[in-house]
C-alpha atoms as a PDB file:
ATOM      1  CA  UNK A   1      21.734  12.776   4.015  1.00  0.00           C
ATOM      2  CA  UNK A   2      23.340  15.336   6.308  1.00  0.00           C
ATOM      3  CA  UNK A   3      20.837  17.009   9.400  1.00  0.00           C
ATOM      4  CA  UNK A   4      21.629  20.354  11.276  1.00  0.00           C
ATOM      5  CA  UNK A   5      19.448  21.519  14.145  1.00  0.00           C
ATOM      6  CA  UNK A   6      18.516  25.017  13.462  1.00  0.00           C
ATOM      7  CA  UNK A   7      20.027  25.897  16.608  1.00  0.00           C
ATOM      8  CA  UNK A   8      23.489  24.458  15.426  1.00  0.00           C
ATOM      9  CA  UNK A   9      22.783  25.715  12.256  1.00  0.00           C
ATOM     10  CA  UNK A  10      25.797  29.101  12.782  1.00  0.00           C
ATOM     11  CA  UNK A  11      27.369  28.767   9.499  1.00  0.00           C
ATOM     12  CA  UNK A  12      26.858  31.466   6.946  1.00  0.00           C
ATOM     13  CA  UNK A  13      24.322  29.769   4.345  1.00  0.00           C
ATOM     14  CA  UNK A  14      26.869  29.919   1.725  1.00  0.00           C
ATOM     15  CA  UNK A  15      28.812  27.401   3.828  1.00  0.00           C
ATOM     16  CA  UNK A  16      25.934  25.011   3.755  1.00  0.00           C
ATOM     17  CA  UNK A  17      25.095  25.816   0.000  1.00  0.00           C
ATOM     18  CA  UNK A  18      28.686  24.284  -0.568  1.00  0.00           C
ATOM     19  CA  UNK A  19      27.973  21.389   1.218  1.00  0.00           C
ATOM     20  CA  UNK A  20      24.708  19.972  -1.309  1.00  0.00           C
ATOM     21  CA  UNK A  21      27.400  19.343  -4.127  1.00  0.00           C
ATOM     22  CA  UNK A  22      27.814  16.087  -1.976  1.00  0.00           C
ATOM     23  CA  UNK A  23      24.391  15.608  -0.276  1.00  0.00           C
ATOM     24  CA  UNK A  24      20.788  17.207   0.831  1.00  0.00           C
ATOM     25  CA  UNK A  25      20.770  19.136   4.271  1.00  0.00           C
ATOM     26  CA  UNK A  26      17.936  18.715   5.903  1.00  0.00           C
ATOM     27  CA  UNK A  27      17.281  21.309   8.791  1.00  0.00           C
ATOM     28  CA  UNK A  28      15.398  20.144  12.129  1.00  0.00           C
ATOM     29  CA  UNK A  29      14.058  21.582  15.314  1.00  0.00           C
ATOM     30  CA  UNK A  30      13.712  19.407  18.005  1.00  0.00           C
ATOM     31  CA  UNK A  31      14.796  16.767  15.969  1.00  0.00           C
ATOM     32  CA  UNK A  32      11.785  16.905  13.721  1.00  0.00           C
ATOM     33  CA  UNK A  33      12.751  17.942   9.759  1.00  0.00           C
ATOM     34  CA  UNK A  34      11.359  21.777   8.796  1.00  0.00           C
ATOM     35  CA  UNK A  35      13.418  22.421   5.986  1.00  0.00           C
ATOM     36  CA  UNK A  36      15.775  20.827   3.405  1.00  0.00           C
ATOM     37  CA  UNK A  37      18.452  22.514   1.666  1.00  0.00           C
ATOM     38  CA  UNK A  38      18.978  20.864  -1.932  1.00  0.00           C
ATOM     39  CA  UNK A  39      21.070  21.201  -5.253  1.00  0.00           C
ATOM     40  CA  UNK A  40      19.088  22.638  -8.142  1.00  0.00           C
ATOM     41  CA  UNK A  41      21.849  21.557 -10.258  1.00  0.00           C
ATOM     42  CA  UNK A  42      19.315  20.099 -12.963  1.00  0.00           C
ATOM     43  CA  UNK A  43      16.187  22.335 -12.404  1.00  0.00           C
ATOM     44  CA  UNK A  44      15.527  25.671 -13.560  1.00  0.00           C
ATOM     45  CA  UNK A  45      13.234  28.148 -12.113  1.00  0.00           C
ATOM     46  CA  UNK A  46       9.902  27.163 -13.249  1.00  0.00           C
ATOM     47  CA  UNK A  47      10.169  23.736 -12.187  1.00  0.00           C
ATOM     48  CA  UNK A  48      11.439  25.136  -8.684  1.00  0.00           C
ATOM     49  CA  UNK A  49       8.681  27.410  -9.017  1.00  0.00           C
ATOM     50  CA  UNK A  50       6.250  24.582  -9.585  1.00  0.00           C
ATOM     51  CA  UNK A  51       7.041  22.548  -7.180  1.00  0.00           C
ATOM     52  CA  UNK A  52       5.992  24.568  -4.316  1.00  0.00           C
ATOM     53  CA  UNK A  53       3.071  26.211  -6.237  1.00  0.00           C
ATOM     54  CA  UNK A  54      -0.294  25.001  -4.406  1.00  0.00           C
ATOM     55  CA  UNK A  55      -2.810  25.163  -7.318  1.00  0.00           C
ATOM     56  CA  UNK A  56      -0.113  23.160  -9.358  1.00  0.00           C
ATOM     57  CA  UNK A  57       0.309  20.633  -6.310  1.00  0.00           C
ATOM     58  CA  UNK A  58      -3.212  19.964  -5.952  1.00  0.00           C
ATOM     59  CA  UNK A  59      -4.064  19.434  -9.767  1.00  0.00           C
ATOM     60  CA  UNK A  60      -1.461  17.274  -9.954  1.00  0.00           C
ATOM     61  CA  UNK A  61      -2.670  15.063  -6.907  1.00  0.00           C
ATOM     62  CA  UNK A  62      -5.945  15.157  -8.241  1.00  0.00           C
ATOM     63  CA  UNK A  63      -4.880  13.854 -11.550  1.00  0.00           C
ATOM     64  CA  UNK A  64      -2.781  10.999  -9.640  1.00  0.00           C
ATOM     65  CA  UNK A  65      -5.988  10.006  -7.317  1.00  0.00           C
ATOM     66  CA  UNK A  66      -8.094   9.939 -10.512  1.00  0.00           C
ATOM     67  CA  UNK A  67      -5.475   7.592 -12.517  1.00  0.00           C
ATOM     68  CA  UNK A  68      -5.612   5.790  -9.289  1.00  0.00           C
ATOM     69  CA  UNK A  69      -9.272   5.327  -8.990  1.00  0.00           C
ATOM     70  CA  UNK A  70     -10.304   5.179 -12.735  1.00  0.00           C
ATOM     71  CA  UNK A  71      -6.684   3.504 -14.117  1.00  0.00           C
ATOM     72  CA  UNK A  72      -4.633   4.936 -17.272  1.00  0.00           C
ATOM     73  CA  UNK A  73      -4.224   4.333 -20.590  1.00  0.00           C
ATOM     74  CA  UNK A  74      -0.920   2.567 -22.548  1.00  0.00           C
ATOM     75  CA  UNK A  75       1.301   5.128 -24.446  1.00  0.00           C
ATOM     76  CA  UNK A  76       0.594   2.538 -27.279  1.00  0.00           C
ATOM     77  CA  UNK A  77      -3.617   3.817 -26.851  1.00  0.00           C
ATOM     78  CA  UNK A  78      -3.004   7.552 -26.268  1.00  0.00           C
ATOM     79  CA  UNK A  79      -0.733   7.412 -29.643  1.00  0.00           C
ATOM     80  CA  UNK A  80      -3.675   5.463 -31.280  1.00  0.00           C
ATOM     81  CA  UNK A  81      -6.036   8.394 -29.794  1.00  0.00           C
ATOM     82  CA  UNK A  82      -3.650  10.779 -31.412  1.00  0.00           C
ATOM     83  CA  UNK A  83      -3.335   9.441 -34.404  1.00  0.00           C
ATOM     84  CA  UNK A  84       0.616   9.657 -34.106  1.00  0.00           C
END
Protein backbone atom coordinates (compact mmCIF):
# COMPACT_ATOMS: atom_id res chain seq x y z
CA UNK A 1 0.00 0.00 0.00
CA UNK A 2 1.49 3.29 -1.17
CA UNK A 3 1.33 6.58 1.61
CA UNK A 4 1.72 10.34 0.57
CA UNK A 5 1.82 13.07 3.19
CA UNK A 6 -0.64 15.63 2.20
CA UNK A 7 2.05 18.02 2.18
CA UNK A 8 3.99 15.92 -0.52
CA UNK A 9 0.91 15.22 -1.99
CA UNK A 10 1.76 18.09 -5.44
CA UNK A 11 0.67 15.85 -8.12
CA UNK A 12 -2.46 16.67 -10.02
CA UNK A 13 -5.09 13.98 -8.61
CA UNK A 14 -5.32 12.45 -11.93
CA UNK A 15 -1.68 11.42 -11.43
CA UNK A 16 -2.55 9.62 -8.27
CA UNK A 17 -5.91 8.22 -9.74
CA UNK A 18 -3.44 6.39 -12.21
CA UNK A 19 -1.51 5.07 -9.64
CA UNK A 20 -4.65 2.71 -7.75
CA UNK A 21 -4.62 0.41 -10.96
CA UNK A 22 -1.59 -1.09 -8.95
CA UNK A 23 -2.38 -0.28 -5.27
CA UNK A 24 -4.53 1.91 -2.55
CA UNK A 25 -3.01 5.44 -1.65
CA UNK A 26 -3.51 6.22 1.52
CA UNK A 27 -3.03 10.03 2.39
CA UNK A 28 -1.49 11.09 5.93
CA UNK A 29 -0.77 14.16 7.94
CA UNK A 30 1.71 13.92 10.37
CA UNK A 31 2.09 10.52 9.59
CA UNK A 32 -1.34 9.58 10.80
CA UNK A 33 -3.82 8.13 7.73
CA UNK A 34 -6.89 10.83 6.83
CA UNK A 35 -7.76 9.63 3.61
CA UNK A 36 -7.38 6.70 1.16
CA UNK A 37 -7.57 6.92 -2.44
CA UNK A 38 -8.99 3.49 -3.92
CA UNK A 39 -10.06 1.75 -7.29
CA UNK A 40 -13.81 1.44 -7.71
CA UNK A 41 -13.07 -0.84 -10.45
CA UNK A 42 -15.87 -3.38 -9.19
CA UNK A 43 -18.34 -1.01 -7.37
CA UNK A 44 -20.88 1.13 -8.74
CA UNK A 45 -22.34 4.15 -7.23
CA UNK A 46 -24.77 2.93 -4.79
CA UNK A 47 -22.50 0.69 -3.12
CA UNK A 48 -19.93 3.73 -2.98
CA UNK A 49 -22.79 5.61 -1.89
CA UNK A 50 -23.53 3.13 0.86
CA UNK A 51 -20.60 2.76 2.21
CA UNK A 52 -20.15 6.11 3.60
CA UNK A 53 -23.92 6.59 4.30
CA UNK A 54 -24.28 6.86 8.30
CA UNK A 55 -27.86 5.53 8.80
CA UNK A 56 -26.74 2.54 6.50
CA UNK A 57 -23.41 2.15 8.64
CA UNK A 58 -25.08 2.05 11.83
CA UNK A 59 -27.95 -0.48 10.87
CA UNK A 60 -25.59 -2.54 9.61
CA UNK A 61 -23.39 -2.56 12.90
CA UNK A 62 -26.36 -3.00 14.78
CA UNK A 63 -27.39 -6.01 12.87
CA UNK A 64 -23.64 -7.43 13.28
CA UNK A 65 -23.67 -6.71 17.30
CA UNK A 66 -27.09 -8.42 17.43
CA UNK A 67 -25.86 -11.67 15.36
CA UNK A 68 -23.04 -11.32 17.73
CA UNK A 69 -24.92 -11.27 20.92
CA UNK A 70 -28.02 -13.44 19.98
CA UNK A 71 -26.02 -15.85 17.15
CA UNK A 72 -27.44 -16.60 13.46
CA UNK A 73 -29.17 -18.99 11.79
CA UNK A 74 -27.71 -21.78 8.96
CA UNK A 75 -28.65 -20.91 5.30
CA UNK A 76 -29.94 -24.59 5.52
CA UNK A 77 -32.78 -22.99 8.50
CA UNK A 78 -33.53 -19.64 6.82
CA UNK A 79 -34.33 -21.82 3.48
CA UNK A 80 -36.46 -24.13 5.76
CA UNK A 81 -38.12 -20.72 7.16
CA UNK A 82 -38.69 -19.84 3.57
CA UNK A 83 -39.96 -22.65 2.41
CA UNK A 84 -37.40 -22.58 -0.62
Amino acid sequence: MKTVDIKNATAPLADYAQDLKEEPIIVTIAGKPVAALVSLENADWETVRLSAHPQFLALIERSRSRQKAEGGISSADMRRRLTL
